[in-house]
C-alpha atoms as a PDB file:
ATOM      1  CA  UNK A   1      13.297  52.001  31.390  1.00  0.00           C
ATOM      2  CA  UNK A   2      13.195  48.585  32.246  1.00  0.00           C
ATOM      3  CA  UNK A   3      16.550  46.694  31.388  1.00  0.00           C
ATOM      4  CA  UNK A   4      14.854  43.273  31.369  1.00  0.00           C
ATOM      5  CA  UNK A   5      13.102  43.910  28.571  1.00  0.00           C
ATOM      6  CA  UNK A   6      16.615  43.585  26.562  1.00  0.00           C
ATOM      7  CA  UNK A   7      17.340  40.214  27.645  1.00  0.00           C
ATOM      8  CA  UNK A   8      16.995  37.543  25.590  1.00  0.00           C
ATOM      9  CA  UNK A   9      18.278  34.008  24.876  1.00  0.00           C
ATOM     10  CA  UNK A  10      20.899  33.592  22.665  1.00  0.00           C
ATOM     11  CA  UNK A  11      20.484  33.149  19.060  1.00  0.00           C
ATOM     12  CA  UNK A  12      22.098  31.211  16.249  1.00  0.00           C
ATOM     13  CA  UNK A  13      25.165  32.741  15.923  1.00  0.00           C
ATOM     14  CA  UNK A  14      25.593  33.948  19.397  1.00  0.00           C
ATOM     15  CA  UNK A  15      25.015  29.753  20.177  1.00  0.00           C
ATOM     16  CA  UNK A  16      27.875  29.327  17.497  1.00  0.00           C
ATOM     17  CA  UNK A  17      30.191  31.979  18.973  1.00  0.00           C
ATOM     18  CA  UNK A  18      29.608  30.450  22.337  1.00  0.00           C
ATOM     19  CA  UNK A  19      30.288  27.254  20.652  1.00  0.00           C
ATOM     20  CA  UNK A  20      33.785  28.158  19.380  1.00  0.00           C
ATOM     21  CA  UNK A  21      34.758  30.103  22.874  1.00  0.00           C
ATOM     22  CA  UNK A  22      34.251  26.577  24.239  1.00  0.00           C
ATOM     23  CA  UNK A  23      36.289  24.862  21.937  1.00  0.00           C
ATOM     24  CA  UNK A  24      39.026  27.718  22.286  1.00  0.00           C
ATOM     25  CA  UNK A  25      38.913  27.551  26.095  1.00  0.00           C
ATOM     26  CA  UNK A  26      38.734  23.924  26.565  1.00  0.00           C
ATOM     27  CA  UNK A  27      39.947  21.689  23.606  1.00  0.00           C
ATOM     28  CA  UNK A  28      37.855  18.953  21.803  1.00  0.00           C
ATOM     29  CA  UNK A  29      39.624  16.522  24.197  1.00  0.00           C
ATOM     30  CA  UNK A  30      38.680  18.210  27.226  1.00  0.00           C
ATOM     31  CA  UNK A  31      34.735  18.744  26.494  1.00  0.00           C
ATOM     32  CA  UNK A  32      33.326  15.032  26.628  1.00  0.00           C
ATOM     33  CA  UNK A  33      35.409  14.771  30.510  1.00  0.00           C
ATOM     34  CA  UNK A  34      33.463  18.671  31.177  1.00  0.00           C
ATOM     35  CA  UNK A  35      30.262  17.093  30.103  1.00  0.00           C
ATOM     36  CA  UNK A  36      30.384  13.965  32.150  1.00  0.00           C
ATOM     37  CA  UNK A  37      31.218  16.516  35.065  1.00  0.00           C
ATOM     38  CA  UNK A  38      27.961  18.628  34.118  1.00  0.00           C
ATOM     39  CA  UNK A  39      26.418  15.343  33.589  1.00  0.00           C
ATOM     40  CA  UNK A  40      26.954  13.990  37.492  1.00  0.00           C
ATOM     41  CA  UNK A  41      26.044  17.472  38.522  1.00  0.00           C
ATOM     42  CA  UNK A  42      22.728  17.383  37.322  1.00  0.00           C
ATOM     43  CA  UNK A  43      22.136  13.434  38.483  1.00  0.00           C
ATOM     44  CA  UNK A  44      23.574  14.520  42.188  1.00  0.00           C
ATOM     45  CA  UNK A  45      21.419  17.291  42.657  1.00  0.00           C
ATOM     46  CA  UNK A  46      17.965  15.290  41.140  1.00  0.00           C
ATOM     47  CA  UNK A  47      18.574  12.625  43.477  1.00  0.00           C
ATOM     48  CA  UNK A  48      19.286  15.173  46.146  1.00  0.00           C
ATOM     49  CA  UNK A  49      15.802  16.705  45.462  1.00  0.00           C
ATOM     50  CA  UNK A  50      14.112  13.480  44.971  1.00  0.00           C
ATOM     51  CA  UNK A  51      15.623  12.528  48.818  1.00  0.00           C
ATOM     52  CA  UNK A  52      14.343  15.570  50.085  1.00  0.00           C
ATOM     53  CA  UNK A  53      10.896  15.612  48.049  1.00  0.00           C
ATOM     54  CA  UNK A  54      10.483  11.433  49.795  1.00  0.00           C
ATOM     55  CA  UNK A  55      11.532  13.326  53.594  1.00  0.00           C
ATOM     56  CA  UNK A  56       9.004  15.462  53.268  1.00  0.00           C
ATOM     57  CA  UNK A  57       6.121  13.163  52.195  1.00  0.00           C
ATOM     58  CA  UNK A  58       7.026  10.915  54.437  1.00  0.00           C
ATOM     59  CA  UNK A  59       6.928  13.118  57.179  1.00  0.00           C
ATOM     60  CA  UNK A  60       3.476  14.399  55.978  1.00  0.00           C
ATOM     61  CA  UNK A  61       1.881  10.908  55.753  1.00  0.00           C
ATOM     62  CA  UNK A  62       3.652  10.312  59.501  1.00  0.00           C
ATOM     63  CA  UNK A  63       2.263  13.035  60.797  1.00  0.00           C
ATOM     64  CA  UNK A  64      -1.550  12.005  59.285  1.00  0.00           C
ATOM     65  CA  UNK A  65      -1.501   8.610  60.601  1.00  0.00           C
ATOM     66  CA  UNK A  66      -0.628   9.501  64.051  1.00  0.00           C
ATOM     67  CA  UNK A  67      -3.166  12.199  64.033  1.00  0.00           C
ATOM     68  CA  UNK A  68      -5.503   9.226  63.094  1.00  0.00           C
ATOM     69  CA  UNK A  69      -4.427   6.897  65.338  1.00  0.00           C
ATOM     70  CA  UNK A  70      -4.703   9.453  68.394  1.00  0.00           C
ATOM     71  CA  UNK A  71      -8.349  10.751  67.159  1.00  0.00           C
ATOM     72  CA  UNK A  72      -9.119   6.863  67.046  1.00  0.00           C
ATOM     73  CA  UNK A  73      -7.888   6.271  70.754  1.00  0.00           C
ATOM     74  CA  UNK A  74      -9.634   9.318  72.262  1.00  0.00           C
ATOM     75  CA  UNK A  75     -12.644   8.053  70.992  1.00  0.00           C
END
């Protein structure tokens, strides 16, 4: 049988038991400083992709205006 099928998110008090293993693990005075780390994670990485998302469409419309400009010369 298919063991995917069991696998589901979390729900309310699995998200609360989660919750308080956080809290336990961490401390209330660590959390905001391992939030602001998740936080500059997540802003690195989108401005990573957006960098490489411009590279590539820049090398696309490069690539279509010298194919123009040759097809325009050979003429």
């Amino acid at each position: 049988m298919n063991n995917l099928l069991f696998i589901s998110m979390p729900g309310g008090s699995e998200w609360l038991l989660i919750v308080l293993a956080v809290l336990v693990l961490f401390g209330g005075r660590k959390i905001p400083e391992f939030m602001r780390g998740i936080g500059r994670g997540i802003r690195e990485f989108n401005d990573a992709k957006n960098n490489v998302k411009k590279e590539i469409e820049d090398g696309i419309s490069e690539k279509d205006t010298k194919q123009a400009s040759s097809t325009t010369s050979a003429r």
